[in-house]
N, C-alpha and C. Protein backbone atom coordinates (compact mmCIF):
# COMPACT_ATOMS: atom_id res chain seq x y z
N UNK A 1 -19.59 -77.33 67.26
CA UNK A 1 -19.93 -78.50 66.47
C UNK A 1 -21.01 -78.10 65.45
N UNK A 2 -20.46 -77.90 63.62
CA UNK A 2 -21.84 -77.91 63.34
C UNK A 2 -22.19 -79.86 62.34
N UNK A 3 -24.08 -79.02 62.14
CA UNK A 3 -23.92 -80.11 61.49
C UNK A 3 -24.22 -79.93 60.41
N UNK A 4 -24.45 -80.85 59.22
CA UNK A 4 -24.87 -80.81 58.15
C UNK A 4 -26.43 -81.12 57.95
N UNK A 5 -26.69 -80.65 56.70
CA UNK A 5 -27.62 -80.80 56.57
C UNK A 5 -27.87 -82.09 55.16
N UNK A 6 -28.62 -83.24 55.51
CA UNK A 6 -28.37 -84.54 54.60
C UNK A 6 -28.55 -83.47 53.25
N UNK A 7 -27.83 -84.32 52.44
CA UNK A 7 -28.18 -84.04 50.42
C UNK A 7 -29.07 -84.39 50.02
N UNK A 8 -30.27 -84.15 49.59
CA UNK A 8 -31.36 -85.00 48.72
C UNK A 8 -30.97 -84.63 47.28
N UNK A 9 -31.57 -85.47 46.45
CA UNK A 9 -31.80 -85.62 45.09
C UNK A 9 -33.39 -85.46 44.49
N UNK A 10 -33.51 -84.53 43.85
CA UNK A 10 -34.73 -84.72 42.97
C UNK A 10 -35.02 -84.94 41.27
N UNK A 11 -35.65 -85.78 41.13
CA UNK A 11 -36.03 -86.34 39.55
C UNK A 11 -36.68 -85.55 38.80
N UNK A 12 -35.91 -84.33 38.18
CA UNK A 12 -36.40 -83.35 37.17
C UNK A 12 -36.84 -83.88 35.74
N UNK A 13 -36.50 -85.44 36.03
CA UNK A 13 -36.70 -85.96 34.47
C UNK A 13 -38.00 -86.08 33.45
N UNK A 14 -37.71 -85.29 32.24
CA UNK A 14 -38.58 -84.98 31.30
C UNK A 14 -39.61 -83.55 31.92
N UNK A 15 -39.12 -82.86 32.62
CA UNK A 15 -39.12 -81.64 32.82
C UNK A 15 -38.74 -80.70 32.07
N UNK A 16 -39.59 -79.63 31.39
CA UNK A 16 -38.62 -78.69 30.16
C UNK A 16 -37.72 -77.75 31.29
N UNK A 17 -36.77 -77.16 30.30
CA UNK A 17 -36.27 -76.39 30.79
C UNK A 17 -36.56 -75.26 31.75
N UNK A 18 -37.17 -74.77 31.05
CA UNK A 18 -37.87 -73.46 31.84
C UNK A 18 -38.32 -73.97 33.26
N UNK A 19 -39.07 -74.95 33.29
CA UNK A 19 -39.53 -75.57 34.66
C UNK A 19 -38.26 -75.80 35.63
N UNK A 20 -37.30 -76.39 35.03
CA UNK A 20 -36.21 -76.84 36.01
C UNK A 20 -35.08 -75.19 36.28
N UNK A 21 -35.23 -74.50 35.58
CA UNK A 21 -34.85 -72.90 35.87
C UNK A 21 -35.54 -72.56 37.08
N UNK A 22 -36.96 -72.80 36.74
CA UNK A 22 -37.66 -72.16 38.12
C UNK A 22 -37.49 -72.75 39.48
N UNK A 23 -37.27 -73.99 39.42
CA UNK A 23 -37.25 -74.59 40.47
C UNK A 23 -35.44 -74.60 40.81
N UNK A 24 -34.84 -74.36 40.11
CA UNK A 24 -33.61 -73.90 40.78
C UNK A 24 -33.43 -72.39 41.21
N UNK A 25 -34.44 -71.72 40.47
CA UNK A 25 -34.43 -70.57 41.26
C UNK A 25 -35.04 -70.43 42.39
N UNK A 26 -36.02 -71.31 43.22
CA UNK A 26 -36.52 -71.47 44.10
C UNK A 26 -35.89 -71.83 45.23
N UNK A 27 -35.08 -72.83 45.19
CA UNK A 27 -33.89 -73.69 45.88
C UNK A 27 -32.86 -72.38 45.79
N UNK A 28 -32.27 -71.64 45.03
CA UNK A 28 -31.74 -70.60 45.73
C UNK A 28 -31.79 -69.46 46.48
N UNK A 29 -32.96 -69.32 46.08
CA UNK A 29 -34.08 -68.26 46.99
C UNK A 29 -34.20 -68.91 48.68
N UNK A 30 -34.63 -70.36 49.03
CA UNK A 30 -34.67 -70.47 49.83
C UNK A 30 -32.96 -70.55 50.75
N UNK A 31 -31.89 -71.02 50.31
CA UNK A 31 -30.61 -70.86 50.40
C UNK A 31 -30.14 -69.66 50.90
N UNK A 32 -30.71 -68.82 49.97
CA UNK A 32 -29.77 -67.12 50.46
C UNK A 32 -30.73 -66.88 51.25
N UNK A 33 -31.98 -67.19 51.73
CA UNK A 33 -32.85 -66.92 52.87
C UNK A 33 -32.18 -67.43 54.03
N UNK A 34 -31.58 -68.46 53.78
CA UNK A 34 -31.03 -68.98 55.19
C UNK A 34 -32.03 -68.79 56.52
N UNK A 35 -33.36 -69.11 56.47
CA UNK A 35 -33.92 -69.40 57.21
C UNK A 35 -34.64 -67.87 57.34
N UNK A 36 -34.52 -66.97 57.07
CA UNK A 36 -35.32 -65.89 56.77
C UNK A 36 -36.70 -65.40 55.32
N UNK A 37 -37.65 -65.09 55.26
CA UNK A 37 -38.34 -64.90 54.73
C UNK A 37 -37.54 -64.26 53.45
N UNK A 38 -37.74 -65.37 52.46
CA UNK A 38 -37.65 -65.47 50.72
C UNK A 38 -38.05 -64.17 50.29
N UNK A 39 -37.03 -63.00 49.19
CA UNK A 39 -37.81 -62.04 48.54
C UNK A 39 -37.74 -63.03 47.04
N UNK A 40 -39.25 -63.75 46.45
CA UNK A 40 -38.70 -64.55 45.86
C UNK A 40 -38.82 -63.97 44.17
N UNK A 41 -37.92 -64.76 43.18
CA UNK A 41 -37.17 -64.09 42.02
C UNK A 41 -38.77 -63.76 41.18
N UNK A 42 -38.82 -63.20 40.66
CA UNK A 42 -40.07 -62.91 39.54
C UNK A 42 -39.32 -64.06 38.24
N UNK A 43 -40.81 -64.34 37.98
CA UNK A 43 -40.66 -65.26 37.01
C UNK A 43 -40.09 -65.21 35.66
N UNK A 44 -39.41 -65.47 34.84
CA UNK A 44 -39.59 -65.23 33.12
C UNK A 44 -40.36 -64.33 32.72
N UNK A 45 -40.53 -63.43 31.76
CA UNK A 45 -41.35 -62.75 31.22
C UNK A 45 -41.39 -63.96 30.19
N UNK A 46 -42.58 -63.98 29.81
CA UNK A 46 -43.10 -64.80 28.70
C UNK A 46 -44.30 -64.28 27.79
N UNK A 47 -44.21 -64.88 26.94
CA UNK A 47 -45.28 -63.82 25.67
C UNK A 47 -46.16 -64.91 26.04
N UNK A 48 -47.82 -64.24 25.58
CA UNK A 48 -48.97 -64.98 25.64
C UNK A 48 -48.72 -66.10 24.64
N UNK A 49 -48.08 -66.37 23.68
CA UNK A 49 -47.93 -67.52 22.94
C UNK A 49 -47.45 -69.25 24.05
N UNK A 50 -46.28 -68.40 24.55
CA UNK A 50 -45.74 -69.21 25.64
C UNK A 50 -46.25 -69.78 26.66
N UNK A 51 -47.51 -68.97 26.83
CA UNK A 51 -48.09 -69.10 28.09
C UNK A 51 -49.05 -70.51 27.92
N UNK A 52 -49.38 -70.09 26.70
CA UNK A 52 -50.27 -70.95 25.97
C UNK A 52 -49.76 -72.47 25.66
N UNK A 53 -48.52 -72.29 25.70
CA UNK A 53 -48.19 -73.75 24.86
C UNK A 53 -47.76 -74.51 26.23
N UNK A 54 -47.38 -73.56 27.16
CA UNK A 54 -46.79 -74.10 28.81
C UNK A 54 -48.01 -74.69 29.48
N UNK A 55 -49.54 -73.92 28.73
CA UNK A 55 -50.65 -74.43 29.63
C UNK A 55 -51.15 -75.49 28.92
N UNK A 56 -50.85 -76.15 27.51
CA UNK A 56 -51.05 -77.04 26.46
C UNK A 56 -50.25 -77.87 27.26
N UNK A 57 -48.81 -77.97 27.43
CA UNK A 57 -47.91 -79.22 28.00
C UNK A 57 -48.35 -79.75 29.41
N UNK A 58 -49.25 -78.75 30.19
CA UNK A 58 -49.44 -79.58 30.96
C UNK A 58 -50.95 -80.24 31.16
N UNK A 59 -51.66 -79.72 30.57
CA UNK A 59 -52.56 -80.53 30.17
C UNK A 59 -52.34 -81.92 29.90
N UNK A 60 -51.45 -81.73 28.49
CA UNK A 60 -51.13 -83.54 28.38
C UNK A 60 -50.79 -83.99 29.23
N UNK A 61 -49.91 -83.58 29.61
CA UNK A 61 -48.65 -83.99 30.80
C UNK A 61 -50.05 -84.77 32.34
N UNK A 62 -50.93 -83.97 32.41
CA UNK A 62 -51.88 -84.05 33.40
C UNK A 62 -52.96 -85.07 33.04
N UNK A 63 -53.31 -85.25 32.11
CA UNK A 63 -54.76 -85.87 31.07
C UNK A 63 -54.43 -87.36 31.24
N UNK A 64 -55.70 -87.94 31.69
CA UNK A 64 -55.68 -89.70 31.88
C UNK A 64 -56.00 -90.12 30.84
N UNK A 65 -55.32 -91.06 30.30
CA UNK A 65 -55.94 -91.80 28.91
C UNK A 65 -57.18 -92.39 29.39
N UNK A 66 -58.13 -92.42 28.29
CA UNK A 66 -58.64 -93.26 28.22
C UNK A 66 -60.26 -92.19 28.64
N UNK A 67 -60.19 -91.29 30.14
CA UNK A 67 -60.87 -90.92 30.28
C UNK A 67 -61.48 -89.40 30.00
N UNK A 68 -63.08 -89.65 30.13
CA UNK A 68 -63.13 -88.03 29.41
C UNK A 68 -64.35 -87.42 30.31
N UNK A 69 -64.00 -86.28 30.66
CA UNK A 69 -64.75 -85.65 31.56
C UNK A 69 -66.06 -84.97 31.25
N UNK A 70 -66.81 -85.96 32.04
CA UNK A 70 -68.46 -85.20 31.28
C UNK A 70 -69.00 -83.89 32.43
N UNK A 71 -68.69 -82.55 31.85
CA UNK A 71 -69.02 -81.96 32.52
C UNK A 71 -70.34 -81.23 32.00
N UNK A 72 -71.18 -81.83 31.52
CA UNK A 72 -72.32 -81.49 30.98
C UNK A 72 -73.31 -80.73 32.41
N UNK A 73 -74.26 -79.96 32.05
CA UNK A 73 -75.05 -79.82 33.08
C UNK A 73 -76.04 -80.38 33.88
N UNK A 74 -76.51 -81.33 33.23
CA UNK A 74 -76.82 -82.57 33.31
C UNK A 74 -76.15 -83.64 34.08
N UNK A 75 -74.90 -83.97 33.85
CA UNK A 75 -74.40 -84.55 34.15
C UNK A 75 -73.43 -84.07 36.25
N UNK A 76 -73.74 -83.07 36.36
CA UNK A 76 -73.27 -82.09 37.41
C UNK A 76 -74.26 -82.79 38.33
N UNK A 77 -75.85 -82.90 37.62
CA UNK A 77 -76.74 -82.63 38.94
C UNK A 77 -77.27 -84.14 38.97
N UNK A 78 -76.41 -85.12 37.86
CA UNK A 78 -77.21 -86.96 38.21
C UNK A 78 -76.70 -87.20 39.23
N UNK A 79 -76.99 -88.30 40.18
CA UNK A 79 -76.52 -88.53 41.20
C UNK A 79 -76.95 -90.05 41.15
N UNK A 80 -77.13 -90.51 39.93
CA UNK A 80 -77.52 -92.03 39.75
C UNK A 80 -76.37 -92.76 39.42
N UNK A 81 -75.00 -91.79 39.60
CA UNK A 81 -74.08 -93.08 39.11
C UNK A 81 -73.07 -93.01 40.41
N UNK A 82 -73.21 -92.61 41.55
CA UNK A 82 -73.11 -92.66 42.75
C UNK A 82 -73.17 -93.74 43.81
């Protein structure tokens, strides 16, 4: 008797490409592991330009409107707004 294993779905939406490459290369990595330790794929080679604009998208992608981070030195050691 075997069994299955349920289907999930995941929401890659507004994900660039490259991101959803990796993460399907991940999901096959773990697959052909079949329960054995992943030799897992090396990433894209990417030029420092790329790297740059991948670490720009997620910034935005990450960044709260509205707020802005006072990391002043000053501001590290108040403890009056606590």
């Amino acid at each position: 008797m075997t069994t299955e294993t349920p289907r999930h779905t995941i929401d890659l939406t507004g994900l660039p490409p490259h991101a959803i490459q990796a993460i399907e290369a991940v999901v096959a990595a773990f697959r052909s592991a079949n329960g054995r330790s992943a030799n897992w794929p090396d990433p894209p080679p990417m030029t420092p330009e790329e790297r740059v604009a991948l670490w720009k998208e997620w910034v935005r992608a990450a960044a709260v409107p509205g707020v802005i981070a006072d990391d002043s030195r000053e501001a590290i050691y108040d403890r009056s707004t606590e």
